[in-house]
Protein backbone atom coordinates (compact mmCIF):
# COMPACT_ATOMS: atom_id res chain seq x y z
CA UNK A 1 59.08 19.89 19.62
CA UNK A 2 57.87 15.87 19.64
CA UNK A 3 55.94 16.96 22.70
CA UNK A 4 54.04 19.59 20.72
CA UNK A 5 53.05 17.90 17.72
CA UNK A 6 51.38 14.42 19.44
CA UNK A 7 49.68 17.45 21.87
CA UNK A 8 48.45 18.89 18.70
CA UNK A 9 47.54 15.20 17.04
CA UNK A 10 45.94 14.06 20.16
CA UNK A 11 44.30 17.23 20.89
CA UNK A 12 42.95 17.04 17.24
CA UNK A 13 41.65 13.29 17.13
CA UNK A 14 40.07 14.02 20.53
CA UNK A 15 38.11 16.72 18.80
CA UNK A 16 37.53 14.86 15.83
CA UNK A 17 36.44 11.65 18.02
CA UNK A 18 34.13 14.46 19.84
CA UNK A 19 32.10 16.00 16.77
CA UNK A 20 32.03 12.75 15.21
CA UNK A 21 30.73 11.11 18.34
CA UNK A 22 27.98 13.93 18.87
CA UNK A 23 27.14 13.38 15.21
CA UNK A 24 26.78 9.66 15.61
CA UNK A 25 24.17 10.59 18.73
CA UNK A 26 22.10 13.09 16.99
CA UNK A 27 21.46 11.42 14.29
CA UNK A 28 20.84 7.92 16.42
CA UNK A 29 18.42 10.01 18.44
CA UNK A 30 16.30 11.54 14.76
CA UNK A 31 16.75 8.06 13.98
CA UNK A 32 15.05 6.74 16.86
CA UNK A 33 12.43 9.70 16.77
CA UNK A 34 11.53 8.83 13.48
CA UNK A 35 11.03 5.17 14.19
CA UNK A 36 8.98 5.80 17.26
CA UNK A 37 6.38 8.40 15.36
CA UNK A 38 6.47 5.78 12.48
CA UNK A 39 5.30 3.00 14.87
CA UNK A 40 2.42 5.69 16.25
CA UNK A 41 1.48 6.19 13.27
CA UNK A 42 -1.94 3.73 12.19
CA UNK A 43 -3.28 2.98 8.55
CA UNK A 44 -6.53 4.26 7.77
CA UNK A 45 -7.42 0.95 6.29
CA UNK A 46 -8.51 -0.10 3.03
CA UNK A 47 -12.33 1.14 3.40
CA UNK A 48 -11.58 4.60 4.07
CA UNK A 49 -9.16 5.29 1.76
CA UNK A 50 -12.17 3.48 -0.81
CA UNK A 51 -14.40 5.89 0.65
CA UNK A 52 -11.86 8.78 0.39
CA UNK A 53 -11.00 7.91 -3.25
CA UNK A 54 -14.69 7.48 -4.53
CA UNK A 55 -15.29 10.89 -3.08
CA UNK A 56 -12.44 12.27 -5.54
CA UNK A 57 -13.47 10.33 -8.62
CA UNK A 58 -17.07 8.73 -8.60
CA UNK A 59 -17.14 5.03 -10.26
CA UNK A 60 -16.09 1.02 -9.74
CA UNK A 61 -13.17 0.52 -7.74
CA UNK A 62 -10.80 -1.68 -9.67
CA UNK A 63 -7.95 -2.20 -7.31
CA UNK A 64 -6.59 -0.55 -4.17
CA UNK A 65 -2.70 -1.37 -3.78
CA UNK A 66 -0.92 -0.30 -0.22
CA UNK A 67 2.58 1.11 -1.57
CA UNK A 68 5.85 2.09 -0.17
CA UNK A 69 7.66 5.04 -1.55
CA UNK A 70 10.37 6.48 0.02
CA UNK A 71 8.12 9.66 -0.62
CA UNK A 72 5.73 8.16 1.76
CA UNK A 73 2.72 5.23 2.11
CA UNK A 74 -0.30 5.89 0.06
CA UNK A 75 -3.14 3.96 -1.57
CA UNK A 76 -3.22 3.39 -4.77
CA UNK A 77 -7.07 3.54 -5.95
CA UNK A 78 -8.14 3.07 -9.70
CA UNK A 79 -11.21 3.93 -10.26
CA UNK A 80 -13.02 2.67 -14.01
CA UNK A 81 -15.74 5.42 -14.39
CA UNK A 82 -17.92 5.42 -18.20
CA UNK A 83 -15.27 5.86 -20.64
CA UNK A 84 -11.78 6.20 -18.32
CA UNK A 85 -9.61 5.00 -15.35
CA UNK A 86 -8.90 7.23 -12.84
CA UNK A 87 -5.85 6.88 -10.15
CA UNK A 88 -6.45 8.32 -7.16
CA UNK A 89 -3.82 8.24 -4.03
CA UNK A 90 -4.57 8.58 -0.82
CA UNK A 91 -1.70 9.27 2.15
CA UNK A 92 -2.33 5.64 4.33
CA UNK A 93 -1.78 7.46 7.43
CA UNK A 94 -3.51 11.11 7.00
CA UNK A 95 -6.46 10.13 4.22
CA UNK A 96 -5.30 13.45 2.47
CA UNK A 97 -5.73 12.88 -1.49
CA UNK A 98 -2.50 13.46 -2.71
CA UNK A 99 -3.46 13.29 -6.45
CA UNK A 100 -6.41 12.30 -9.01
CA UNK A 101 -4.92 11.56 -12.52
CA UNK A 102 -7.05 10.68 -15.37
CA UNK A 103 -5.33 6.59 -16.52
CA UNK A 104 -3.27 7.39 -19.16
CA UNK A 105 -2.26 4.10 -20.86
CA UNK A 106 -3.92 3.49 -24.43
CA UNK A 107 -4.41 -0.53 -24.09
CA UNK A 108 -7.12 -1.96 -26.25
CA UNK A 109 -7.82 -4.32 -23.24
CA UNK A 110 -9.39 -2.18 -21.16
CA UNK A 111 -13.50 -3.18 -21.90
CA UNK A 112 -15.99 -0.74 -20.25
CA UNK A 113 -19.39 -2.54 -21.94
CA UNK A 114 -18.66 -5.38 -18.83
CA UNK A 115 -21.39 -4.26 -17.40
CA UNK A 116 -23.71 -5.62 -20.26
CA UNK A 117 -22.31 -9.26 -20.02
CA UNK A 118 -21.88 -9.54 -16.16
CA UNK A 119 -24.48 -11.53 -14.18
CA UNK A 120 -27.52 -9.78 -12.73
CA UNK A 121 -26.86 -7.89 -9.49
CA UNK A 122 -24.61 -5.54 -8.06
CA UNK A 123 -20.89 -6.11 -7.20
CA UNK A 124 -19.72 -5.75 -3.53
CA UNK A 125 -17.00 -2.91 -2.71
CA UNK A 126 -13.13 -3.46 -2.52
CA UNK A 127 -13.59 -2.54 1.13
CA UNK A 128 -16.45 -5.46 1.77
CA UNK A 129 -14.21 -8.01 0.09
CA UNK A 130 -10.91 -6.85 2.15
CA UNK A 131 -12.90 -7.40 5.45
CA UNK A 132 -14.35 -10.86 3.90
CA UNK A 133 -10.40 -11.89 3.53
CA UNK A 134 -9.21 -10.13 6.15
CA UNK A 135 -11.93 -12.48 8.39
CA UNK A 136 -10.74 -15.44 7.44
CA UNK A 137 -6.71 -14.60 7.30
CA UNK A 138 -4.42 -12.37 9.36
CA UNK A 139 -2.29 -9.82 8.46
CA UNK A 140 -2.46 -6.01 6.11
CA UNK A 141 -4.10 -5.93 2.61
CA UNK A 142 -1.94 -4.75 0.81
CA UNK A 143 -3.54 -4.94 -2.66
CA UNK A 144 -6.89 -5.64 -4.01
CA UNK A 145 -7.75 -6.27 -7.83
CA UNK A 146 -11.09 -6.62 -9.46
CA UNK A 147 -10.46 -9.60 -12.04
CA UNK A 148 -13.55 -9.95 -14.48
CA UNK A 149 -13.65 -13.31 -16.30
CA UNK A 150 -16.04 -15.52 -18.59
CA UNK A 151 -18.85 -12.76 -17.16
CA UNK A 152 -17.70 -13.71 -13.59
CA UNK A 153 -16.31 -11.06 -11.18
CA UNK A 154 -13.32 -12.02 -8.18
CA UNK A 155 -11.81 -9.81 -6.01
CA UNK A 156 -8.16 -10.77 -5.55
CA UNK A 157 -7.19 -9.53 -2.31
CA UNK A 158 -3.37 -10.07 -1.02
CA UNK A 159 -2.65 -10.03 2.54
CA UNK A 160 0.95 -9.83 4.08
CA UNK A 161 1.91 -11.63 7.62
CA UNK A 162 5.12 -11.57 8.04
CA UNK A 163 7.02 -13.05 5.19
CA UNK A 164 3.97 -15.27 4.35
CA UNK A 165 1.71 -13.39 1.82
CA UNK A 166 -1.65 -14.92 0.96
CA UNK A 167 -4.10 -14.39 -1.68
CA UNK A 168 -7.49 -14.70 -0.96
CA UNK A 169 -10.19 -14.62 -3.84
CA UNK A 170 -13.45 -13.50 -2.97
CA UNK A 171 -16.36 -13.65 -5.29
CA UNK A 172 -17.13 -9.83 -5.81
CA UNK A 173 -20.89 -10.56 -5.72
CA UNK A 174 -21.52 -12.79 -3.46
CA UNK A 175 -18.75 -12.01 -0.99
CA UNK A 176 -18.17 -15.93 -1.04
CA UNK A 177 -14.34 -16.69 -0.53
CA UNK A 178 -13.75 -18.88 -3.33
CA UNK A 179 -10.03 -19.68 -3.24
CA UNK A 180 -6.65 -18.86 -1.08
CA UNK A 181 -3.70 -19.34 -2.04
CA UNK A 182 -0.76 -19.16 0.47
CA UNK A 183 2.85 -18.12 -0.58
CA UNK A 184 5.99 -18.07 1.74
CA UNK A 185 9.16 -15.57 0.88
CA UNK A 186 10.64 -18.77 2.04
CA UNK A 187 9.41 -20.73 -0.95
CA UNK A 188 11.19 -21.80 -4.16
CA UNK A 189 9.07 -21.52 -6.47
């Protein structure tokens, strides 16, 4: 009777051990899959999905951010047209649009005369000031803002190396880099 029921026991954790083990190797093997087809996988860079986004919702590009999701890794485009903000996102790998969305927040801060009180000339694209920092620093944008001051115009553009992110500001019309600023994860501040 003994002899029966550790044949039964060991014949159970041996199948047990078994499905668990083929379990563990299948998913190892999707996981691996998945990592190889991520690394395969190239951006379409910051100008293209500029170009892609201005083809979905004509106007100034205000900022471009490279995000994340666990739903996938799109650009994040606003657009400022006349009297609204679009967002448009773009897939970072396929340049599909996945949506246009008309800006839906009601701040007061938002000022769409700039164009009145900024200097004479025309302002460079997000794209032109990415390659600008992108020259002079190594690494992925990964966001890009439009910040219009005291009738001035910068493009901040973040770059990520590593664990080292820098910010580069680049005058958005003369395509002048005007300041970086470098900030290491390691920092404590």
């Amino acid at each position: 009777m003994k002899k029966k029921v550790w044949s039964s026991i060991a014949a159970a954790a041996l199948i047990l051990g078994g499905a668990y083990g083929i379990g563990e190797v299948k998913g190892g093997t999707a996981a691996a899959a998945a990592s190889v087809q991520s690394q395969s996988k190239t951006l379409i860079g910051v100008s293209k999905a500029e170009e892609i986004a201005l083809k979905a919702a004509p106007g100034q590009v205000e900022s471009i951010d490279l995000d994340k999701k666990l739903s996938g890794t799109y650009y994040d485009v606003e657009i400022r047209q006349a009297k609204q903000e679009m967002d448009v996102r773009v897939d970072a790998y396929t340049g599909k649009v996945i949506s246009v969305r008309k800006e839906t927040d009601d701040d007061d801060d938002d000022n769409y005369e700039v164009a009145a009180t900024a200097p004479s000339g025309t302002l460079i694209t997000a794209a032109k000031a990415a390659a600008v920092a992108s020259a002079s620093v190594k690494g992925t944008v990964a966001e890009i803002d439009l910040d219009r001051d005291n009738g001035g115009a910068v493009y901040e553009v973040e770059i990520r190396n590593g664990r080292v992110s820098t910010e580069v500001g680049v005058d958005a019309y003369t395509a002048k880099i005007v300041y970086t600023d470098v900030d290491s994860d390691d920092d404590d501040d």
